[in-house]
N, C-alpha and C. Protein backbone atom coordinates (compact mmCIF):
# COMPACT_ATOMS: atom_id res chain seq x y z
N UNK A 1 0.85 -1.17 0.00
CA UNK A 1 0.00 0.00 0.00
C UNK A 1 0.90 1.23 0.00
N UNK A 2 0.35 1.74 -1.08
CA UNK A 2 1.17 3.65 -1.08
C UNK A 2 1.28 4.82 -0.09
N UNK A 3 1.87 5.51 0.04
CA UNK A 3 1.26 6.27 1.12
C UNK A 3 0.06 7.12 0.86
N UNK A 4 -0.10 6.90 0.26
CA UNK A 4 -1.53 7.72 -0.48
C UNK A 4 -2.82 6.88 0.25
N UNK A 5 -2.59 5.59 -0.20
CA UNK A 5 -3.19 4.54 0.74
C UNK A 5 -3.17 4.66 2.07
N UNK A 6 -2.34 4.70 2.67
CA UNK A 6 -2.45 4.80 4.12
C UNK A 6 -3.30 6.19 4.44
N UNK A 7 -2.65 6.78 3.96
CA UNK A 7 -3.63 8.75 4.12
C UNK A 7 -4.59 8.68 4.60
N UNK A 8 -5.44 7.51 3.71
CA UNK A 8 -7.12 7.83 3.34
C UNK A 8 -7.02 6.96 4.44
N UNK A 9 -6.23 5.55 4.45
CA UNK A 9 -7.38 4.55 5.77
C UNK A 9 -6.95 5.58 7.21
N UNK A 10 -6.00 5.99 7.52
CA UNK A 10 -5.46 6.96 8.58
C UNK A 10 -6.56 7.80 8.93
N UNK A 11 -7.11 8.71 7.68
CA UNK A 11 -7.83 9.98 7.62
C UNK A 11 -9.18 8.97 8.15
N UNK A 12 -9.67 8.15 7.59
CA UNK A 12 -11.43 7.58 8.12
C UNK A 12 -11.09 6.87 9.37
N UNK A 13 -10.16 6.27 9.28
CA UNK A 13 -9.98 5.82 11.21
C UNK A 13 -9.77 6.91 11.80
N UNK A 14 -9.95 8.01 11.65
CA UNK A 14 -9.71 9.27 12.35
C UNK A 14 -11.50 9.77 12.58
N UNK A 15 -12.17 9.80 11.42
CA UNK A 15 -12.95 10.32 11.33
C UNK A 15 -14.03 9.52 12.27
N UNK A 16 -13.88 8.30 11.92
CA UNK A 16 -14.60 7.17 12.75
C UNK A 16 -14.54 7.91 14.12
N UNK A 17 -13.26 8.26 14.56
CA UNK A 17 -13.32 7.97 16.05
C UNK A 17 -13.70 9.00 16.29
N UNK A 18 -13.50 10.30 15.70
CA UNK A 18 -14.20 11.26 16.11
C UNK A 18 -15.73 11.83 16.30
N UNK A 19 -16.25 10.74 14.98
CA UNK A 19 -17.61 10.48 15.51
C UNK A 19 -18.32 9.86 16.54
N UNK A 20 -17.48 8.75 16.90
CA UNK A 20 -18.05 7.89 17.35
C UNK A 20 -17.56 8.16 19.04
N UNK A 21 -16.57 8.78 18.89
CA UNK A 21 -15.66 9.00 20.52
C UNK A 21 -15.68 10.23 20.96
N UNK A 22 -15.97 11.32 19.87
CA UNK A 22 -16.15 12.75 20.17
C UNK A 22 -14.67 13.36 20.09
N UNK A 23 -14.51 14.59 20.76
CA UNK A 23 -13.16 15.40 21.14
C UNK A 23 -12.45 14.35 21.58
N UNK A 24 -12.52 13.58 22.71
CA UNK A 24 -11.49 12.99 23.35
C UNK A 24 -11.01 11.12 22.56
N UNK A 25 -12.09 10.69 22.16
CA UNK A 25 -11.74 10.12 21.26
C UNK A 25 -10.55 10.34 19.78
N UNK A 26 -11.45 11.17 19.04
CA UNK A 26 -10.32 12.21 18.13
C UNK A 26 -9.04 12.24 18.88
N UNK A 27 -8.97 12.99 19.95
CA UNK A 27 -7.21 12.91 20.52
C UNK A 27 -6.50 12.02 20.95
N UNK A 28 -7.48 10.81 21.07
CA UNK A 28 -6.44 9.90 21.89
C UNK A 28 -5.73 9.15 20.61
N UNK A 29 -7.14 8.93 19.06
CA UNK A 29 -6.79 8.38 18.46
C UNK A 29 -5.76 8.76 17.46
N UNK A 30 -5.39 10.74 17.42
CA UNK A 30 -4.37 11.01 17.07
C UNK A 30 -3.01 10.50 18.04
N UNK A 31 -2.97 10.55 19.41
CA UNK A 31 -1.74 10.69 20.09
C UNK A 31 -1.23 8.93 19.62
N UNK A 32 -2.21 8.43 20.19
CA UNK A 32 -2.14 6.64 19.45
C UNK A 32 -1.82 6.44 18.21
N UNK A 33 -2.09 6.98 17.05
CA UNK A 33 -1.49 7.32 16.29
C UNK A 33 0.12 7.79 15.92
N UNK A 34 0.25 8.60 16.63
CA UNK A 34 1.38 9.52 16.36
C UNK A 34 2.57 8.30 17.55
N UNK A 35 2.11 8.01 18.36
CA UNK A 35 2.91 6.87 18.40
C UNK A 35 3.23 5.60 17.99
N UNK A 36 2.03 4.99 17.85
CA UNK A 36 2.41 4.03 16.70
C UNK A 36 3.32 4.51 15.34
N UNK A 37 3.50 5.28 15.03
CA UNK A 37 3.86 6.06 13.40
C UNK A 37 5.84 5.94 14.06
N UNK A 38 5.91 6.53 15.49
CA UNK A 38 7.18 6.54 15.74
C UNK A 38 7.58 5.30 15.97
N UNK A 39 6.93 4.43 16.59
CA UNK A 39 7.26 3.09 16.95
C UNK A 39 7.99 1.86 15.31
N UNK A 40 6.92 2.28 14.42
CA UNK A 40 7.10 1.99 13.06
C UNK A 40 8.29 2.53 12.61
N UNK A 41 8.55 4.04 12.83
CA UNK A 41 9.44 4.72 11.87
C UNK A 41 10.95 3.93 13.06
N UNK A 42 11.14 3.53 13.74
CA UNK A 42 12.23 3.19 14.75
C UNK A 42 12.45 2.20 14.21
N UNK A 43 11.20 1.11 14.00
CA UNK A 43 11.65 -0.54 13.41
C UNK A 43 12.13 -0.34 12.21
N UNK A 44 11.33 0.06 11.63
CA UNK A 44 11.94 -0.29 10.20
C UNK A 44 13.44 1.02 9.90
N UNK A 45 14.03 1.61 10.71
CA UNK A 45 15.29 2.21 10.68
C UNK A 45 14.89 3.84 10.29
N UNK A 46 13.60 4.19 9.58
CA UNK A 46 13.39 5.24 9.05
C UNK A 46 13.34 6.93 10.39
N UNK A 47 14.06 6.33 11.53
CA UNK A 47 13.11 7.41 12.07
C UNK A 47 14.85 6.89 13.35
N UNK A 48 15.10 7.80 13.76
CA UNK A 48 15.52 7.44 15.15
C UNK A 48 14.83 8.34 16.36
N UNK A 49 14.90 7.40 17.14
CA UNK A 49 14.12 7.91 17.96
C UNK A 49 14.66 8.61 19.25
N UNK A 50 15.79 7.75 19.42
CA UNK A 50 16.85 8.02 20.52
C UNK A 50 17.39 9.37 20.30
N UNK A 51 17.79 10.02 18.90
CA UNK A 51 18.62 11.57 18.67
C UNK A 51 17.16 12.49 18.99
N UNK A 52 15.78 11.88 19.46
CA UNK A 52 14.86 13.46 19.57
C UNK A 52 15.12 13.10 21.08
N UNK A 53 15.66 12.39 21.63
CA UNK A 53 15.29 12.53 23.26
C UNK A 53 17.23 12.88 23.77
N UNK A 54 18.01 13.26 22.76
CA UNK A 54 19.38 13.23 22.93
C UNK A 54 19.33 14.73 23.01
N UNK A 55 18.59 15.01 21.46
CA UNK A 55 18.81 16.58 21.25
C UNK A 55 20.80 16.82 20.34
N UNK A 56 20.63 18.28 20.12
CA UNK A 56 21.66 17.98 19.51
C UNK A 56 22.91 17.75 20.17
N UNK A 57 23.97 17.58 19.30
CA UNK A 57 25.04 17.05 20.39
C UNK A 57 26.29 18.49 19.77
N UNK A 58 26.63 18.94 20.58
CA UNK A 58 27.74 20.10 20.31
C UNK A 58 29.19 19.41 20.16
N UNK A 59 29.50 19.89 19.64
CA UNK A 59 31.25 19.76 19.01
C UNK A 59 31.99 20.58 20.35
């Protein structure tokens, strides 16, 4: 699946929950989201996760 693909199922599992869960639904299912997305981007190498909690490192 493309990312174009993912967009849309992302965007209606969004929409779902916001109907169906309201405001707090909507946010949890973004924050749940937005972690799963980092958890993914760590496995598969695309993302480190460890340099956002390092910050930068000075010379």
């Amino acid at each position: 699946m493309n990312a174009t693909g993912i967009g849309l199922v992302a965007g209606l599992l969004l929409a779902l929950a916001a109907t169906t869960g309201g405001l707090g639904g909507f946010l949890l299912a973004i924050v749940l989201g937005l972690a799963g997305l980092a958890v993914a981007g760590h496995l598969s190498g695309e993302l480190d996760v460890r340099a956002l909690w390092r910050g930068r490192e000075r010379d």
